[in-house]
Protein backbone atom coordinates (compact mmCIF):
# COMPACT_ATOMS: atom_id res chain seq x y z
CA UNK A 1 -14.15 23.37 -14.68
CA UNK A 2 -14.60 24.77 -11.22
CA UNK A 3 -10.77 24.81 -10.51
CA UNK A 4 -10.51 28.54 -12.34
CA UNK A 5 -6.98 29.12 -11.03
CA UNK A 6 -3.86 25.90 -11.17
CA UNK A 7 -0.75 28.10 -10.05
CA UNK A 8 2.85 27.32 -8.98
CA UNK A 9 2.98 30.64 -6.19
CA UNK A 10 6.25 30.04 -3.43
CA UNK A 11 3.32 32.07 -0.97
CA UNK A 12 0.55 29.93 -1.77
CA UNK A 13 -2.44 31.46 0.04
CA UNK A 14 -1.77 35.61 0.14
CA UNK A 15 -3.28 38.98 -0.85
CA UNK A 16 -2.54 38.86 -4.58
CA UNK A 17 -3.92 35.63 -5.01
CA UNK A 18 -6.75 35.87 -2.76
CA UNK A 19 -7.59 40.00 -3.84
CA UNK A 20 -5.61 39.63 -7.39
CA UNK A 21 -6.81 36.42 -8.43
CA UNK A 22 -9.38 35.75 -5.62
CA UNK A 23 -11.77 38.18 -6.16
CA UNK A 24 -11.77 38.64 -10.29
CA UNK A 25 -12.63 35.13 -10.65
CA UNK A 26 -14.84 35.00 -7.73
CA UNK A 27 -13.21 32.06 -5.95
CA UNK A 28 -14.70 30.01 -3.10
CA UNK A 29 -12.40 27.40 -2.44
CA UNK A 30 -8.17 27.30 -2.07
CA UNK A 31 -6.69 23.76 -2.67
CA UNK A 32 -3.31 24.04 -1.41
CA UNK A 33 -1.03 20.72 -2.44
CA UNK A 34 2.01 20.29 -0.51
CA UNK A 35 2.66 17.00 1.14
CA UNK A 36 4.35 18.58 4.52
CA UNK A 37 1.51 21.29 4.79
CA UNK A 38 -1.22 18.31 4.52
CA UNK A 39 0.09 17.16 7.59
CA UNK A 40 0.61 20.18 10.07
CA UNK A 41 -2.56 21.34 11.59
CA UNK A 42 -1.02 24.18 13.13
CA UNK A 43 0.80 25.48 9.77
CA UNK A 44 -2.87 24.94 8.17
CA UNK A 45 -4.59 27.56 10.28
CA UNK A 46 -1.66 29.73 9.94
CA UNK A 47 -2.09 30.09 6.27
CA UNK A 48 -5.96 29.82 6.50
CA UNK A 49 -5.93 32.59 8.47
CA UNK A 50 -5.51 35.09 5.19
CA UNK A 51 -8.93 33.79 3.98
CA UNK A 52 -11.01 37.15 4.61
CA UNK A 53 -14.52 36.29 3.83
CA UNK A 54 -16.41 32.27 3.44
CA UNK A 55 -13.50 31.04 1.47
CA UNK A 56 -12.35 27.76 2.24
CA UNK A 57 -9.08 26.49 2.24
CA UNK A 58 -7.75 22.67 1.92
CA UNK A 59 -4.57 21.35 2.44
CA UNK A 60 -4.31 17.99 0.77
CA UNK A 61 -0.99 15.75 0.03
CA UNK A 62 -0.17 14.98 -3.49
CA UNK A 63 -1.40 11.27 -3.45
CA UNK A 64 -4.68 12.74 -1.97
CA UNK A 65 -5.09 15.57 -4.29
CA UNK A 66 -4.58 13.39 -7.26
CA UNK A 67 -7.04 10.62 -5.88
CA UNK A 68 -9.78 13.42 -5.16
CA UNK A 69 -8.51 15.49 -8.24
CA UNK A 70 -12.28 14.44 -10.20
CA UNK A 71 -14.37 15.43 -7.31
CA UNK A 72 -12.55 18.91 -6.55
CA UNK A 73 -12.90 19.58 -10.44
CA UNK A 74 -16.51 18.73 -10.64
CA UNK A 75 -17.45 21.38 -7.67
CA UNK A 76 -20.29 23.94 -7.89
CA UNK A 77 -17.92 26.25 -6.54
CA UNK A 78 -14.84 27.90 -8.11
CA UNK A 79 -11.76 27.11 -6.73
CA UNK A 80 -8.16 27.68 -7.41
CA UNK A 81 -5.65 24.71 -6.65
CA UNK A 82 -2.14 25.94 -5.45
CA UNK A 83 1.26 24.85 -5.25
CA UNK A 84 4.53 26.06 -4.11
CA UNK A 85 6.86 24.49 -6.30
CA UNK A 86 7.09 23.13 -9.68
CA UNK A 87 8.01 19.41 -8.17
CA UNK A 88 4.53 19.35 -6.76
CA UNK A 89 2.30 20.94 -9.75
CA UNK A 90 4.67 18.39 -12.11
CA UNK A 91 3.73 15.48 -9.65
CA UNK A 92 0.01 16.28 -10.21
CA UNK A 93 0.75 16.59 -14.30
CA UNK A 94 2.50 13.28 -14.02
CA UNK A 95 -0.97 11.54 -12.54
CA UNK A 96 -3.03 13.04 -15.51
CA UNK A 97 -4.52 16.36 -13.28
CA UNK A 98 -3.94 18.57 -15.89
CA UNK A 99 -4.34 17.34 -18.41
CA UNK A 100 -6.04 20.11 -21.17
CA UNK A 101 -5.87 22.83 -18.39
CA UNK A 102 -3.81 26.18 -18.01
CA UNK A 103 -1.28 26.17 -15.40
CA UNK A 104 -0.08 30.03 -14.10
CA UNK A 105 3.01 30.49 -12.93
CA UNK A 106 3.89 33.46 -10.29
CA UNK A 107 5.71 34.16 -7.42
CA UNK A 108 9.05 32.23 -7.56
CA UNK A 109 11.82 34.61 -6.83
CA UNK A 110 14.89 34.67 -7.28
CA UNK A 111 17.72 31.85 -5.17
CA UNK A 112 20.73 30.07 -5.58
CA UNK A 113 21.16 28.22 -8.76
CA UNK A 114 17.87 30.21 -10.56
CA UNK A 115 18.06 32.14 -13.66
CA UNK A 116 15.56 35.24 -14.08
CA UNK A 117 12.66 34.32 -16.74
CA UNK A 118 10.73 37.51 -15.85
CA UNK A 119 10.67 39.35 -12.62
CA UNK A 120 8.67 37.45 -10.34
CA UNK A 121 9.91 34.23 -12.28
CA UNK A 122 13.27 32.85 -11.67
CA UNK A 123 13.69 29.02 -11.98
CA UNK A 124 16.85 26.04 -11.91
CA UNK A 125 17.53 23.79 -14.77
CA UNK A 126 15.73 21.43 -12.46
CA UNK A 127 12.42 23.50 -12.19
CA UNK A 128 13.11 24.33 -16.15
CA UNK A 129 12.42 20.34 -16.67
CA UNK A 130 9.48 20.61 -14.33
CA UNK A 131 7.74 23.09 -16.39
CA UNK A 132 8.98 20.82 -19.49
CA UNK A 133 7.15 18.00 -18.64
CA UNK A 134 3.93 19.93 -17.02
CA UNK A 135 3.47 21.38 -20.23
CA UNK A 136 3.49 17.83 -22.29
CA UNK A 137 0.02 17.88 -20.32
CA UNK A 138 -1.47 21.49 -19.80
CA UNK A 139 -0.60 25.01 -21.32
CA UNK A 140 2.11 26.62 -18.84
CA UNK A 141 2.32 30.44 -18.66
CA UNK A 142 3.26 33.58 -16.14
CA UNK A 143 0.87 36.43 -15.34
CA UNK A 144 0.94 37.79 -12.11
CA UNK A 145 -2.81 39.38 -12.36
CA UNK A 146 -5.71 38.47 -14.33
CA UNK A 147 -5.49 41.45 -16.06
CA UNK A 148 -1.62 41.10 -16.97
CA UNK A 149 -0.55 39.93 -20.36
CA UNK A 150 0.10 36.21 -20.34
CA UNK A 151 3.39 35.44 -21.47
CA UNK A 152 3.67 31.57 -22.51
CA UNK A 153 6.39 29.59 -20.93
CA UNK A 154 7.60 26.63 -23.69
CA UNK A 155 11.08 24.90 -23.95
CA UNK A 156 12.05 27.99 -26.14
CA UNK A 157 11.71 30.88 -23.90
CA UNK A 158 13.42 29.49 -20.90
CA UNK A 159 16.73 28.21 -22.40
């Protein structure tokens, strides 16, 4: 399984994924989902600009991402596949992507209509039901570093 990292991050491609994350799991390859990214150039290089060293970074829609889901798994490199928000990650679940894998969540702060889970997790009712139905198809847990404890996210912890 090549893809060593499927997180739900609002900052997507950034120092603690790249150095945090990045670096203990010796990643080669970002997969960034997000249907409006996919389709701005200009926003691309803007986030691929944090890549430091031969990392790659691709910015693929949801449709795509599910279609090449197979081929990005089966990589010789190590990857991590990111997404912003827990629509997108559950839109993957929904299209069998992750199915038997861990998804992280990290990095979604606090707004409007969120309830604090931990302190770099804060999700809606709506996002709640994301995570719900995610986790019908993959384990679902925060950590904000490798090295953190993982703290599992089911129905019954965030009532």
């Amino acid at each position: 399984m090549p893809l060593e990292l499927v997180r739900i991050d609002e900052r997507l491609i950034h120092g603690q994924v790249l150095v945090g994350w990045g670096r203990p799991l010796d990643l080669d390859f970002y997969v960034v989902v997000d249907d409006a990214l996919a389709s701005s150039e200009w926003e691309q290089e803007l986030w691929a600009s944090a890549l430091a060293g031969e990392e790659r970074a691709e910015f693929l829609g949801v449709e795509e991402a599910a279609r090449r889901f197979g081929e990005l798994g089966a990589r010789v490199a190590r990857g991590a596949l990111l997404t912003r928000d827990t629509a997108t990650m559950r839109a993957l679940a929904e299209r069998g992507c992750l199915d038997g894998r861990a998804v992280n969540v990290g990095g979604v702060y606090a707004a409007d209509g969120r309830k604090k889970i931990l302190g770099y997790v804060h999700l809606s009712p709506e996002e709640v039901e994301d995570l719900r139905v995610i986790g019908e198809h993959a384990s679902v847990s925060a950590r904000n570093l490798p090295t953190a404890p993982e703290v599992r996210l089911d129905a019954r912890k965030l009532r």
